[in-house]
Protein backbone atom coordinates (compact mmCIF):
# COMPACT_ATOMS: atom_id res chain seq x y z
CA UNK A 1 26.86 19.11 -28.30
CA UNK A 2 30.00 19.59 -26.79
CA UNK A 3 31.87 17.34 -25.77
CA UNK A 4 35.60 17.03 -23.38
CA UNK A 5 37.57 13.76 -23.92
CA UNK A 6 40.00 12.80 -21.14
CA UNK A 7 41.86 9.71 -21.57
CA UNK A 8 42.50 8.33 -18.29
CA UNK A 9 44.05 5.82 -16.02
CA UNK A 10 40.75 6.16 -13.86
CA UNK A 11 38.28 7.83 -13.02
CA UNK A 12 35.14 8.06 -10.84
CA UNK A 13 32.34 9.97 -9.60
CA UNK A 14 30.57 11.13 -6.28
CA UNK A 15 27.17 12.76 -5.26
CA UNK A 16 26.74 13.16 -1.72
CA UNK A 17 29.91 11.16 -0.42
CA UNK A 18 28.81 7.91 -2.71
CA UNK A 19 30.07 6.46 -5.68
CA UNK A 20 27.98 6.63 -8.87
CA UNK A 21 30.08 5.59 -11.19
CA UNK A 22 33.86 4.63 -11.51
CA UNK A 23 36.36 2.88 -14.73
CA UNK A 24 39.98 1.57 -15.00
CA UNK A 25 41.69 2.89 -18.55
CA UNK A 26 39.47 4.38 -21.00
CA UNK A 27 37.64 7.64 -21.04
CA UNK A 28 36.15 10.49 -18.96
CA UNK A 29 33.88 11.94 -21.06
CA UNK A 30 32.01 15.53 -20.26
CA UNK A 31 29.20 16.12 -22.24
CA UNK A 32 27.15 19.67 -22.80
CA UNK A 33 24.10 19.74 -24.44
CA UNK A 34 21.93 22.96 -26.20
CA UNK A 35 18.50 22.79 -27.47
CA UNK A 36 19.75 22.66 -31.17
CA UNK A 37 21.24 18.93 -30.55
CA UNK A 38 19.66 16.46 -32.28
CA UNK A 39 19.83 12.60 -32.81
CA UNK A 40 21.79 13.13 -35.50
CA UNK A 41 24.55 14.76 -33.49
CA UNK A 42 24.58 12.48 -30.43
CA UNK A 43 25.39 9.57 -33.53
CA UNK A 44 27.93 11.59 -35.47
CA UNK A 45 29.71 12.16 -31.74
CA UNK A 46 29.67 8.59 -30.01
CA UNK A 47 31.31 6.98 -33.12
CA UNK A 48 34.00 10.08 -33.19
CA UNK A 49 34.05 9.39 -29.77
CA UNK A 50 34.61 5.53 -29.80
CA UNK A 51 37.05 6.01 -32.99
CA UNK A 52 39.61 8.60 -31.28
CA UNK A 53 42.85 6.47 -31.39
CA UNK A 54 44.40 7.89 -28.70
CA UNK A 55 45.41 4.89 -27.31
CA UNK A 56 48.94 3.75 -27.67
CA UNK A 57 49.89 0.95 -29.57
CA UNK A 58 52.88 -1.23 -29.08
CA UNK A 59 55.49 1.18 -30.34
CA UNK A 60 54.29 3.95 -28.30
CA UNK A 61 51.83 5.77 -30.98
CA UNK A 62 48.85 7.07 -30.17
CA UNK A 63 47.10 4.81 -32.77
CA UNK A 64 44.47 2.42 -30.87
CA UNK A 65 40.71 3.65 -30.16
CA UNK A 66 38.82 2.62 -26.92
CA UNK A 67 37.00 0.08 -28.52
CA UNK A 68 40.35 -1.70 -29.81
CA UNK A 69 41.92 -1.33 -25.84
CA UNK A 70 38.64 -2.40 -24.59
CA UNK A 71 38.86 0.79 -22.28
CA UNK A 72 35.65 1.99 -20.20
CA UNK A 73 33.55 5.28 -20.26
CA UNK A 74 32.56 7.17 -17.59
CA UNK A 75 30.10 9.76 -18.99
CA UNK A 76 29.40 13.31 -17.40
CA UNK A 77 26.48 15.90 -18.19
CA UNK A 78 28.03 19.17 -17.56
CA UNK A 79 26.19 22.23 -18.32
CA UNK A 80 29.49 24.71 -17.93
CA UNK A 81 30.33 23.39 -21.47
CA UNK A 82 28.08 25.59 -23.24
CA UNK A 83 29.12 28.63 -20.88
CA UNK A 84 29.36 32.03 -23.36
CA UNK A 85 32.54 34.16 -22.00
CA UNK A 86 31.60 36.77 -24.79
CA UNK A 87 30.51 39.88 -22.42
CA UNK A 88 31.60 40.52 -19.00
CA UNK A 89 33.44 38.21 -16.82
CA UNK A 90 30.18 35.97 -15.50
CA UNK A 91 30.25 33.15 -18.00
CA UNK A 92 26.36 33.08 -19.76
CA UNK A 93 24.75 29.55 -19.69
CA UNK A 94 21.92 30.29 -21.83
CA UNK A 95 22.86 28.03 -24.71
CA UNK A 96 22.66 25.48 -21.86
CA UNK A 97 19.77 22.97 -22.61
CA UNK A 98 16.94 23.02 -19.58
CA UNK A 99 16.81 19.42 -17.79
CA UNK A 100 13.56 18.67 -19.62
CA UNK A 101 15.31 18.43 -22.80
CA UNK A 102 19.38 17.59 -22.20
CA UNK A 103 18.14 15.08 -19.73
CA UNK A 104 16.78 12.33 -22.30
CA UNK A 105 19.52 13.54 -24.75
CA UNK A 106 22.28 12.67 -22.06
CA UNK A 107 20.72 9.24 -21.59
CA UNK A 108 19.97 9.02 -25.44
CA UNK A 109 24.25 9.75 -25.76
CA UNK A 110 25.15 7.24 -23.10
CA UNK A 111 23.09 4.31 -24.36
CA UNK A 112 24.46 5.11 -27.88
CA UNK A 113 28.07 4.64 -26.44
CA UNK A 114 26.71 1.63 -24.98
CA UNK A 115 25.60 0.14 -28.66
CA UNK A 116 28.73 1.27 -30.16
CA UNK A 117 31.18 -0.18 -27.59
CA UNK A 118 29.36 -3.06 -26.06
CA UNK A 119 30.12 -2.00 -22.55
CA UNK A 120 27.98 -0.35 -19.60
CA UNK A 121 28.66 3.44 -19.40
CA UNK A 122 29.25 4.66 -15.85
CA UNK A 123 27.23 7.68 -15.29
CA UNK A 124 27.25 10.62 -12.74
CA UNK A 125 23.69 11.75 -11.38
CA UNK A 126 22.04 14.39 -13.77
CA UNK A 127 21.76 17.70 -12.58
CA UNK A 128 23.82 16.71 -8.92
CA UNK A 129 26.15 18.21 -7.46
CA UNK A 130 29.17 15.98 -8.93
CA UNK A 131 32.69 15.77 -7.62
CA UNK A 132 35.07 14.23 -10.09
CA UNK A 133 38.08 12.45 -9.92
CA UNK A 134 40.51 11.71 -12.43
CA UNK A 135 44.10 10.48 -13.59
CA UNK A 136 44.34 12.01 -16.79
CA UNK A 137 47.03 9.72 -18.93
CA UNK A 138 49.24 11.44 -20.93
CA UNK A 139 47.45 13.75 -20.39
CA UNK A 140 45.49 13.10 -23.50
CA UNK A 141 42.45 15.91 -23.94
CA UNK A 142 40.30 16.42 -26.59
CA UNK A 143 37.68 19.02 -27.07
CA UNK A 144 34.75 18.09 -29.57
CA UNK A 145 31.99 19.95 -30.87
CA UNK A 146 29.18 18.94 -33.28
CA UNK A 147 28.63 22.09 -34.61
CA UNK A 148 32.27 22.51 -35.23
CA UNK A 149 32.72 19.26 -36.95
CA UNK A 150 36.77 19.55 -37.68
């Protein structure tokens, strides 16, 4: 999994003209997904997630984690994260889970984001055609990836 942290101000979501999903402070979260994703990663990357203290504190330091802020999520699936730019100039997508399979791990991430915050996760649509919108704060972005586990 692959994931792009964005802490922001705000942040919301439309498919077709309508709100689907919207937060305050916290984070905009992007997720990509390949068939080699398991359980285990979608646990190792919510709590890395969750723990990122990229919040500031009183004196300015980036030292507080959503949880401790009581930020929101607002959680994206975005296939383009698993694009290949190795040959050529058309990015590949072929690491790129099929809907069958990222769809219940996408869920599976934002319910386990859910547990480990306590808070609803605002979603996009899975799939849509998604227009984002976003203050980024700082900006603060952070690129994880589970099979890259720095």
């Amino acid at each position: 999994m692959r994931a792009v942290i964005q802490r922001v101000s705000e942040a919301s979501v439309k498919v077709e003209g309508t709100v689907t999903g919207a937060i305050d402070e916290g984070l905009l979260i992007l997720v990509g997904i390949e068939d080699s994703d398991t359980e285990d990663d979608i646990e190792w990357l919510c709590r890395k997630i969750v723990d990122l203290r990229i919040f500031n504190d009183e004196k300015g330091v980036m030292n507080r984690s959503v949880k401790e802020v009581g930020g929101s999520l607002l959680a994206i699936s975005q296939f383009t994260l698993m694009a290949s730019t190795k040959k050529g100039n058309r990015p590949s997508y072929i690491r790129a889970s099929k809907g069958d399979y990222a769809a219940p791990m996408y869920e599976k991430f934002c319910l386990k984001l859910e547990k480990e915050t306590g808070k609803p996760v605002q979603k996009g649509i899975f799939g849509a055609d998604m227009k984002v919108s976003l203050i980024n704060d700082g900006p603060v972005t952070i690129i994880i990836d589970t099979k890259n586990r720095e």
